[in-house]
Protein backbone atom coordinates (compact mmCIF):
# COMPACT_ATOMS: atom_id res chain seq x y z
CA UNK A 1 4.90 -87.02 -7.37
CA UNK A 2 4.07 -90.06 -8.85
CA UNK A 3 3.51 -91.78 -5.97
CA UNK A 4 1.36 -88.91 -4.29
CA UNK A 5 -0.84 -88.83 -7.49
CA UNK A 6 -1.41 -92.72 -7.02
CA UNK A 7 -2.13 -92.31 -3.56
CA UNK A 8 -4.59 -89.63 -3.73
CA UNK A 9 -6.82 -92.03 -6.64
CA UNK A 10 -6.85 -95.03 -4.41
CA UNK A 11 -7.97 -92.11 -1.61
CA UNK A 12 -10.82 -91.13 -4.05
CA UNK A 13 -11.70 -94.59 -4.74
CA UNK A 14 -12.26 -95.38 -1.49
CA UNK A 15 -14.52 -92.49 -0.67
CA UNK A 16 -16.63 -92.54 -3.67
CA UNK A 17 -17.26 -96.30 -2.82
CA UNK A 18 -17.77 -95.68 0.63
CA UNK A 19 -20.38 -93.33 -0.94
CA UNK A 20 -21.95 -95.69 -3.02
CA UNK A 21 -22.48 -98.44 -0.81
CA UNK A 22 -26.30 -99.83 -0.22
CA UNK A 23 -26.70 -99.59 3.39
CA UNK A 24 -28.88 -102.15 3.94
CA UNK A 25 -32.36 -100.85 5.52
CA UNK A 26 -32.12 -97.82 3.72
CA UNK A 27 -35.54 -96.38 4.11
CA UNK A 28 -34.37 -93.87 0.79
CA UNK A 29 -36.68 -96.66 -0.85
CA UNK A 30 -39.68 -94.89 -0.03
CA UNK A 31 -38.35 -91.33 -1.72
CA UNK A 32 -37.28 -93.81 -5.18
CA UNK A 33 -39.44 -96.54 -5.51
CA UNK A 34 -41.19 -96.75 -8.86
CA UNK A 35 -44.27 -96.75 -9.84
CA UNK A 36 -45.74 -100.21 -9.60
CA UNK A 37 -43.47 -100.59 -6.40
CA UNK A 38 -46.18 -98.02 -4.42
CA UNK A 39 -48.88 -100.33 -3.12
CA UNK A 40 -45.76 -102.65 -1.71
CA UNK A 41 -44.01 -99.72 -0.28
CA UNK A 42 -47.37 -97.91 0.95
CA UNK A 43 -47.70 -101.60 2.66
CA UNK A 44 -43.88 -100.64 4.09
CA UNK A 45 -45.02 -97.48 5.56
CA UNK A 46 -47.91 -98.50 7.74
CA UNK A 47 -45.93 -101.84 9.11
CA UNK A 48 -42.90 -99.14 10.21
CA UNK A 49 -45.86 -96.84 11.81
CA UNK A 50 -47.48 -99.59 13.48
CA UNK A 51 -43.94 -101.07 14.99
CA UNK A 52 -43.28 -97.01 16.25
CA UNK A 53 -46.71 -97.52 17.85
CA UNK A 54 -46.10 -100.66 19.71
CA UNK A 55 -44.98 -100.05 23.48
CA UNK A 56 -46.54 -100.01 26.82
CA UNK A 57 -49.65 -101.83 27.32
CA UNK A 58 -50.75 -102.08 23.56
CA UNK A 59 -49.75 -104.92 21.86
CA UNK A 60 -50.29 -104.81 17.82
CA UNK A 61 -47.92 -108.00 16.66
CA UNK A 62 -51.27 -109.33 15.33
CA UNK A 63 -51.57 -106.46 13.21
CA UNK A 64 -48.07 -106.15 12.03
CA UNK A 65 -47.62 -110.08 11.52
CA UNK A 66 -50.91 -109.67 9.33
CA UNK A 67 -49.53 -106.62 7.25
CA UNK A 68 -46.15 -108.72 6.72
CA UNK A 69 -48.02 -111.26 5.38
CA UNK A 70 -49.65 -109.00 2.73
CA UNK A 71 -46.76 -106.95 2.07
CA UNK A 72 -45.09 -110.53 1.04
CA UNK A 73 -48.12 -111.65 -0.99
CA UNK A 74 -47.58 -108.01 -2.80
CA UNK A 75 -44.27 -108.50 -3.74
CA UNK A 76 -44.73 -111.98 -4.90
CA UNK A 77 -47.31 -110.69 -7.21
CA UNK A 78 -46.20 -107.89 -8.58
CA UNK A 79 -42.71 -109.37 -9.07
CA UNK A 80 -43.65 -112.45 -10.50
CA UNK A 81 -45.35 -110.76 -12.96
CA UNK A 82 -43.16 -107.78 -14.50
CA UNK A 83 -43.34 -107.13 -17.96
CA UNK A 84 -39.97 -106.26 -19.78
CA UNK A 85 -40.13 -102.64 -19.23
CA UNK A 86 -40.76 -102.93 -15.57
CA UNK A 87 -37.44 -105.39 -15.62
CA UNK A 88 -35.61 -102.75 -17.51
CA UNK A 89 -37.39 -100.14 -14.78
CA UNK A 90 -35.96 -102.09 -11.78
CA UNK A 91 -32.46 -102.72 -13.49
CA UNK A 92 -32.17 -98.71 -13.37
CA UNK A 93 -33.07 -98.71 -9.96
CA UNK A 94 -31.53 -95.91 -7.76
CA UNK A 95 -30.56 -97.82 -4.92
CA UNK A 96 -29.93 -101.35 -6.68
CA UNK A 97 -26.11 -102.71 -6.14
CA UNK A 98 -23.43 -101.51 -8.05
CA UNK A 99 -20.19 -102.94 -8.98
CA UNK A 100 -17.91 -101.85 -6.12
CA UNK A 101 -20.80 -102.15 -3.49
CA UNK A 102 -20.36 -106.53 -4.88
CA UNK A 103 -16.90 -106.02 -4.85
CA UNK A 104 -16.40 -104.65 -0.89
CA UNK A 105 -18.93 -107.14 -0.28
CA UNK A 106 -17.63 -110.26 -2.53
CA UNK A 107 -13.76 -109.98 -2.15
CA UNK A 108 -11.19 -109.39 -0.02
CA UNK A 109 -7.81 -106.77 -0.57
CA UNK A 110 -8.89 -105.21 -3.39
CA UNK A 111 -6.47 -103.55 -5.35
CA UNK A 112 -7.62 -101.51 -8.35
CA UNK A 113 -5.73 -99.82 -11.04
CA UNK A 114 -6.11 -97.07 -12.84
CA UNK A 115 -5.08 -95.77 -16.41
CA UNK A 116 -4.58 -97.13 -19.50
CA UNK A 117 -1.21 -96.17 -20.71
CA UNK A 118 -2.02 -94.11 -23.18
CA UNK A 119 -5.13 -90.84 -22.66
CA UNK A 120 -6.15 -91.07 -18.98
CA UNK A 121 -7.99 -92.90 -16.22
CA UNK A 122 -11.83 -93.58 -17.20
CA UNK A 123 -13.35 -93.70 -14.03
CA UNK A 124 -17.01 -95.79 -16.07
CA UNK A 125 -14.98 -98.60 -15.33
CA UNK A 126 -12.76 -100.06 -12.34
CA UNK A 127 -10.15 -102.52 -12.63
CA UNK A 128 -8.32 -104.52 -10.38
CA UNK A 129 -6.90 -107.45 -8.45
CA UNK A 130 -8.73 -109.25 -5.43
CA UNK A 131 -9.45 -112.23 -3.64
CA UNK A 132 -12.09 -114.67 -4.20
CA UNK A 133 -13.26 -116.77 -0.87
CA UNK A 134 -10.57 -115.16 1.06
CA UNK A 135 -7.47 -117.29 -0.96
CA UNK A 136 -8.08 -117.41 -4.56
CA UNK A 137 -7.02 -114.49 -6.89
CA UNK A 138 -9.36 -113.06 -9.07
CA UNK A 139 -9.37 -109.83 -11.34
CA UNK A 140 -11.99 -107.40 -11.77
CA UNK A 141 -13.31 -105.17 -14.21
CA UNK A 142 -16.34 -103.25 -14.25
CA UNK A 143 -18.48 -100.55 -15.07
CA UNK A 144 -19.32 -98.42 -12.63
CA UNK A 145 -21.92 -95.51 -11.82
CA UNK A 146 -22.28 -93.36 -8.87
CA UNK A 147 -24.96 -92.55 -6.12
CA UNK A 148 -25.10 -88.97 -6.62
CA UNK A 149 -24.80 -86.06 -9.34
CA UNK A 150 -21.29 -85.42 -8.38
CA UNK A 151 -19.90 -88.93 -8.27
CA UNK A 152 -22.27 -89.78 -11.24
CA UNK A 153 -20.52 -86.34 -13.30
CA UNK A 154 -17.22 -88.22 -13.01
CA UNK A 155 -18.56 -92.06 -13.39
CA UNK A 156 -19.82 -90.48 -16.87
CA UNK A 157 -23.19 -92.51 -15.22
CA UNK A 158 -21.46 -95.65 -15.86
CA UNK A 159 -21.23 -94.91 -19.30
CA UNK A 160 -16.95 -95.76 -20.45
CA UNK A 161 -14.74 -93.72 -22.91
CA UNK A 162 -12.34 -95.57 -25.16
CA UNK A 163 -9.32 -95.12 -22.36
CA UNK A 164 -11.84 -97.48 -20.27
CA UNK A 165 -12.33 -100.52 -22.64
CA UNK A 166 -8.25 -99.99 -23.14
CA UNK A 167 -7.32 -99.94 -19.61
CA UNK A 168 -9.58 -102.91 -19.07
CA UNK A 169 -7.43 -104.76 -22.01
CA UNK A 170 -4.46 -103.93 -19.84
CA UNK A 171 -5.62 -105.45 -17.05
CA UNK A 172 -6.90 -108.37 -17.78
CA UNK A 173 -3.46 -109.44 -20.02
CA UNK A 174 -2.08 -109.36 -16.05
CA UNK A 175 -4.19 -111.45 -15.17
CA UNK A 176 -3.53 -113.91 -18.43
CA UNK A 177 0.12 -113.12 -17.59
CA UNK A 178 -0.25 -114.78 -13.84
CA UNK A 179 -2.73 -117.13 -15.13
CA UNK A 180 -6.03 -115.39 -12.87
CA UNK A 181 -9.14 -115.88 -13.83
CA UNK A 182 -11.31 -112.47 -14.51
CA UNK A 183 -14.75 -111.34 -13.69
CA UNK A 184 -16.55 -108.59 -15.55
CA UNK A 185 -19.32 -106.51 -14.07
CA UNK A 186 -21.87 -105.30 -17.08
CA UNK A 187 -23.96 -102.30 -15.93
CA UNK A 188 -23.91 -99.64 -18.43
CA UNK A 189 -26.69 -97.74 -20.41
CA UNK A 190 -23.83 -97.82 -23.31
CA UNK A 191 -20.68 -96.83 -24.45
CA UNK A 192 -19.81 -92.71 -23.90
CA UNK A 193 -21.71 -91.00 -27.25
CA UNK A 194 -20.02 -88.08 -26.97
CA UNK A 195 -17.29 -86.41 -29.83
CA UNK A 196 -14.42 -86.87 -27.51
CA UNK A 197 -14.83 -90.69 -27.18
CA UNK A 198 -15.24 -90.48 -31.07
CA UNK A 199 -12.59 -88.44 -31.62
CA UNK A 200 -10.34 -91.17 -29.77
CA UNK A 201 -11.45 -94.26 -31.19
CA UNK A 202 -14.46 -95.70 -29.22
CA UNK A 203 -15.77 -98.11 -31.65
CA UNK A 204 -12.05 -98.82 -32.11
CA UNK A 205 -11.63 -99.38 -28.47
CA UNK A 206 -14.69 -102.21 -28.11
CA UNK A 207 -13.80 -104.02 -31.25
CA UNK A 208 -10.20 -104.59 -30.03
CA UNK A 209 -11.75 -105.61 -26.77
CA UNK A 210 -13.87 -108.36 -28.81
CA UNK A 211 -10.82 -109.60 -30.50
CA UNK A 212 -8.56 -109.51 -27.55
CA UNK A 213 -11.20 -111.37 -25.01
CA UNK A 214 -11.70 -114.01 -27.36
CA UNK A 215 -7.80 -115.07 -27.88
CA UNK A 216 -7.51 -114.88 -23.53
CA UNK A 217 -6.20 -118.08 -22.52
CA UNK A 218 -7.77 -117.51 -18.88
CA UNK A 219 -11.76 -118.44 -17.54
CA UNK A 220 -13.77 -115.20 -18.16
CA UNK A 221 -17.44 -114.98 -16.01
CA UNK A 222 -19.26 -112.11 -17.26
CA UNK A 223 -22.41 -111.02 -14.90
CA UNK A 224 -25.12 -108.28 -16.43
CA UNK A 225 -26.02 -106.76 -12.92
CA UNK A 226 -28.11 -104.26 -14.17
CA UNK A 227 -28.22 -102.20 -17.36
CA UNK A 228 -26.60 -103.99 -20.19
CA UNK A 229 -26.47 -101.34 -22.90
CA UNK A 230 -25.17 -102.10 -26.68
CA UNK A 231 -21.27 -101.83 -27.28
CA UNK A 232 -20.76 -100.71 -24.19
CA UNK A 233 -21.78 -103.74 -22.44
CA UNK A 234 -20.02 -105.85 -25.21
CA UNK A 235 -16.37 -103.98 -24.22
CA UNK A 236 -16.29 -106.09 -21.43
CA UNK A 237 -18.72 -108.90 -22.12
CA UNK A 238 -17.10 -111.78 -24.32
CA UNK A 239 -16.86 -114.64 -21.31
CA UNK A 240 -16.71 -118.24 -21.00
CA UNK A 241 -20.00 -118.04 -18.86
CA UNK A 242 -22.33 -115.77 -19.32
CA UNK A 243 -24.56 -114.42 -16.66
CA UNK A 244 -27.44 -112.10 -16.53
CA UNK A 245 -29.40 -111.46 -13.17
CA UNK A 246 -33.08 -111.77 -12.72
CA UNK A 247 -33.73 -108.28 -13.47
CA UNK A 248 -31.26 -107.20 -15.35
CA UNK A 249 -31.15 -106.44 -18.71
CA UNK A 250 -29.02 -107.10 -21.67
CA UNK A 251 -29.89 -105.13 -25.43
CA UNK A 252 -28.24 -104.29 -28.97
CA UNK A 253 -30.32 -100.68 -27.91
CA UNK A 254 -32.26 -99.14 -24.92
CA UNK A 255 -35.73 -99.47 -25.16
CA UNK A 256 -35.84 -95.80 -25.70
CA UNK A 257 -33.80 -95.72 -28.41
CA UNK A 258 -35.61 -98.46 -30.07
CA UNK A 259 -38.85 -96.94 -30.02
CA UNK A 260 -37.57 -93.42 -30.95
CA UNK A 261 -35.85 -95.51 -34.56
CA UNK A 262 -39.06 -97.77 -35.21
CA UNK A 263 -41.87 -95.77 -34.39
CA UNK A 264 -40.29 -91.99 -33.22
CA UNK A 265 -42.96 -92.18 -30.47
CA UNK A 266 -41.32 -92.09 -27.22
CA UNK A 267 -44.61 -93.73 -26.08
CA UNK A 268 -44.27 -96.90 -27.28
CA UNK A 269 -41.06 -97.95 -25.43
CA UNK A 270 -43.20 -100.83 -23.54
CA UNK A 271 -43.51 -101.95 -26.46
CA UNK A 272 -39.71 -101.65 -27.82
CA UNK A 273 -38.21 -103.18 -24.62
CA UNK A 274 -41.16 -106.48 -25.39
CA UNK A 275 -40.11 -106.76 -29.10
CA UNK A 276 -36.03 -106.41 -28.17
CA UNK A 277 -36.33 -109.69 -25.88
CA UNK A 278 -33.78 -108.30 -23.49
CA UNK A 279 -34.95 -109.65 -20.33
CA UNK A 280 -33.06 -112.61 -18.22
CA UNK A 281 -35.52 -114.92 -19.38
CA UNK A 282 -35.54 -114.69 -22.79
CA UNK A 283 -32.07 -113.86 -23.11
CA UNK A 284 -31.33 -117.81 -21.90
CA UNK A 285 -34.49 -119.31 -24.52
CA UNK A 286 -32.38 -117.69 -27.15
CA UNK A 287 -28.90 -119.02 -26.12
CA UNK A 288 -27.60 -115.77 -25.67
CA UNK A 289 -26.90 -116.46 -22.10
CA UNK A 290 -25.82 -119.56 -19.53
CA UNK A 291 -28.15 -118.47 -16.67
CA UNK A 292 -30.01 -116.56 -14.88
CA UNK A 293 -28.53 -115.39 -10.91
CA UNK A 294 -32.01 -115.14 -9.18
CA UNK A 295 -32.73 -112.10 -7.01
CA UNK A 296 -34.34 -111.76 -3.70
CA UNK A 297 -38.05 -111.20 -3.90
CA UNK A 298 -38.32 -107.58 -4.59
CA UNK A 299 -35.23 -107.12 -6.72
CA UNK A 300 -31.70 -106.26 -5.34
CA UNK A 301 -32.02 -103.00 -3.89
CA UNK A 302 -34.36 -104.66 -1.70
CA UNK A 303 -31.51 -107.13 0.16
CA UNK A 304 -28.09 -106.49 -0.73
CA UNK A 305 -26.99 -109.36 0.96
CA UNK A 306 -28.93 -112.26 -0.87
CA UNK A 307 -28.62 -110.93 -4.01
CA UNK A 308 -24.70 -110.74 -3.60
CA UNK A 309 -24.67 -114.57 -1.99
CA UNK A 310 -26.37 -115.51 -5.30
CA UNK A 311 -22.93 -113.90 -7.23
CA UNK A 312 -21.19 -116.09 -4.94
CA UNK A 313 -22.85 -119.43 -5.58
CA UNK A 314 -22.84 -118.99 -9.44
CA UNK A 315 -19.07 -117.45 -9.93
CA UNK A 316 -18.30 -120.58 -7.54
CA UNK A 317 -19.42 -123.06 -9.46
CA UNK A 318 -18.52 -121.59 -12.52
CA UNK A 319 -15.03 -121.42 -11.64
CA UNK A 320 -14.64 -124.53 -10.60
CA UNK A 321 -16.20 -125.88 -14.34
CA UNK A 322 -13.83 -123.96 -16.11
CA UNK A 323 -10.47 -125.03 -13.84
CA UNK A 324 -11.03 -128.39 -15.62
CA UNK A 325 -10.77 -126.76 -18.82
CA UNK A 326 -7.17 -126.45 -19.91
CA UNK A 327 -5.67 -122.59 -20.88
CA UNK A 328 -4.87 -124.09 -24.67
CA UNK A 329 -8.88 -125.29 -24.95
CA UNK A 330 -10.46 -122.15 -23.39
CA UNK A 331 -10.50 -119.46 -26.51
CA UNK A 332 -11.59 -122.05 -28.71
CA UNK A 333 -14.72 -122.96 -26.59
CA UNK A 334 -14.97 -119.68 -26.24
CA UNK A 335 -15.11 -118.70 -30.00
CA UNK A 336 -17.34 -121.64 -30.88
CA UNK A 337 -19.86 -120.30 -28.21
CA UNK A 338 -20.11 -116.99 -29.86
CA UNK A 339 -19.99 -118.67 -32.72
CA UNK A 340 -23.57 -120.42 -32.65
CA UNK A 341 -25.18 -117.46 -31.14
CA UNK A 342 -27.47 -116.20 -34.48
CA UNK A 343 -27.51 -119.11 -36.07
CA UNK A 344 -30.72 -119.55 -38.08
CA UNK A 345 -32.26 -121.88 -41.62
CA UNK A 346 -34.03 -121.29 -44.31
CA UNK A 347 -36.32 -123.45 -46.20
């Protein structure tokens, strides 16, 4: 029975990821984009109309050349130019990456487990074994939402119970056990709120997480891919590096929140997500963070495939920085880095 039951999860898996992936060319963008995304998209439309048009004897590769070219000088500017609650806007993007979709893409015979030993299997966050470059072992943990109401009912929208910070603890003392290095996947609007994850210990759950992570004697890369929400980005975020992606976000609160505790006007959550300094970008002034992963021009939903190759380079380099770090120095770097994070005078 046991064995059936385990078969028909990595069954489920497997679907719900096939699911999720981004097909790349999607044209779903034009149904989601946002709001300041319109004049690019609008841009989009007429290049796809006038390519449908081209055939026979007329020839409009003058015209569609031209509208490329604008289409590229509209991304550039309105990209180059968000303000912190457009970021937080394009981190919540409906067709940007999700864990798994960097995972199929990333790594090779995944393996993920499930459960943590104790309550049940928290499907907010995935956990398991893979390989890195096609030789190297790696683990992974992440959060993880889904692409529709159904698979986003039983992703809890990426948003983990206390059984998913524990069965992340379980899995990454494997991989301290056979000495692998781990890689955590932030994208989470914040820890479960509701009285169940209460009732069984959420706040518990991340502050054992904090303790544990430190005292890991194995390399830790933590990457905020999009949302980085509160506690429930911290579950899985104490690392040895630090990453953060161009527009991602990473925040003691949601904008929302913020603005509904300072000011109770909804309206003014521009304004919240400016004060909170939460983008990429500021996030790396403050020493909060050890880089920024850049993003294709028009944000990660836009090309997959570049975004992910950017995951590569940076996990690549920092794994080969921390190799040269011995296991018995690790958790103490590790605890002095958290260690200097706040650190302010007074005259």
């Amino acid at each position: 029975m046991a064995k059936k039951n385990a078969k028909k999860e990595t069954e489920d898996t497997e679907a719900l990821a096939k699911r999720g992936k981004v097909k790349l060319g999607d044209r779903d963008i034009f149904d989601t984009c946002l709001s300041f995304e319109r004049p690019v998209v609008e841009l989009e439309k007429k290049i796809q109309e006038l390519r449908s048009s081209t055939g026979g004897d007329i020839d409009l590769s003058g015209e569609i050349k031209s509208a490329e070219k604008k289409l590229e000088k509209a991304l550039k500017d309105i990209f180059d130019n968000l303000s912190p609650w457009q970021r937080v806007q394009v981190a919540r993007h409906p067709l940007r990456p999700y864990t798994m979709d960097y995972v199929q893409y990333l790594t090779q015979d995944y393996v993920e487990l499930h459960g943590d030993r104790h309550f049940s299997d928290d499907r907010a966050i995935i956990a398991g074994f893979a390989k890195w470059g096609g030789k190297d072992h790696v683990c992974i943990i992440g959060h993880q939402k889904g692409r529709d109401t159904k698979e986003n009912l039983l992703r809890s929208f990426g948003s983990a119970h206390p059984e998913g910070y524990r069965k992340a603890i379980r899995v990454m003392r494997l991989a301290e056990k056979f000495d692998v290095p781990i890689i955590c996947f932030v994208d989470t609007p914040g820890a479960y709120p509701g009285i169940g994850a209460e009732e069984r210990g959420q706040a518990e759950a991340i502050a054992y997480n904090l303790r544990e992570m430190g005292d890991l004697t194995v390399p830790i890369i933590v990457i905020v891919i999009g949302e980085g929400g509160s506690g429930g980005a911290l579950g899985i975020g104490v690392g040895d590096r630090v990453f953060v992606m161009e527009n991602a976000y990473y925040s003691v609160i949601s904008p929302e929140g913020c603005a509904a505790i300072l000011w109770k006007d909804q309206s003014r959550t521009a304004d919240a997500a400016k004060a909170l300094k939460l983008t990429a970008q500021d996030l790396l002034e403050l020493g909060v963070i050890d880089g920024i992963i850049p993003e294709p021009l028009g944000g990660a939903h836009r090309n997959f495939e570049a975004a992910a190759e950017s995951i590569r380079t940076t996990v690549n380099k920092a794994l080969g920085d921390l190799k040269e770090i011995s296991r018995k120095e690790i958790p103490e770097l590790r605890y002095q880095k958290f260690r200097k994070m706040g650190v302010f005078a007074t005259k």
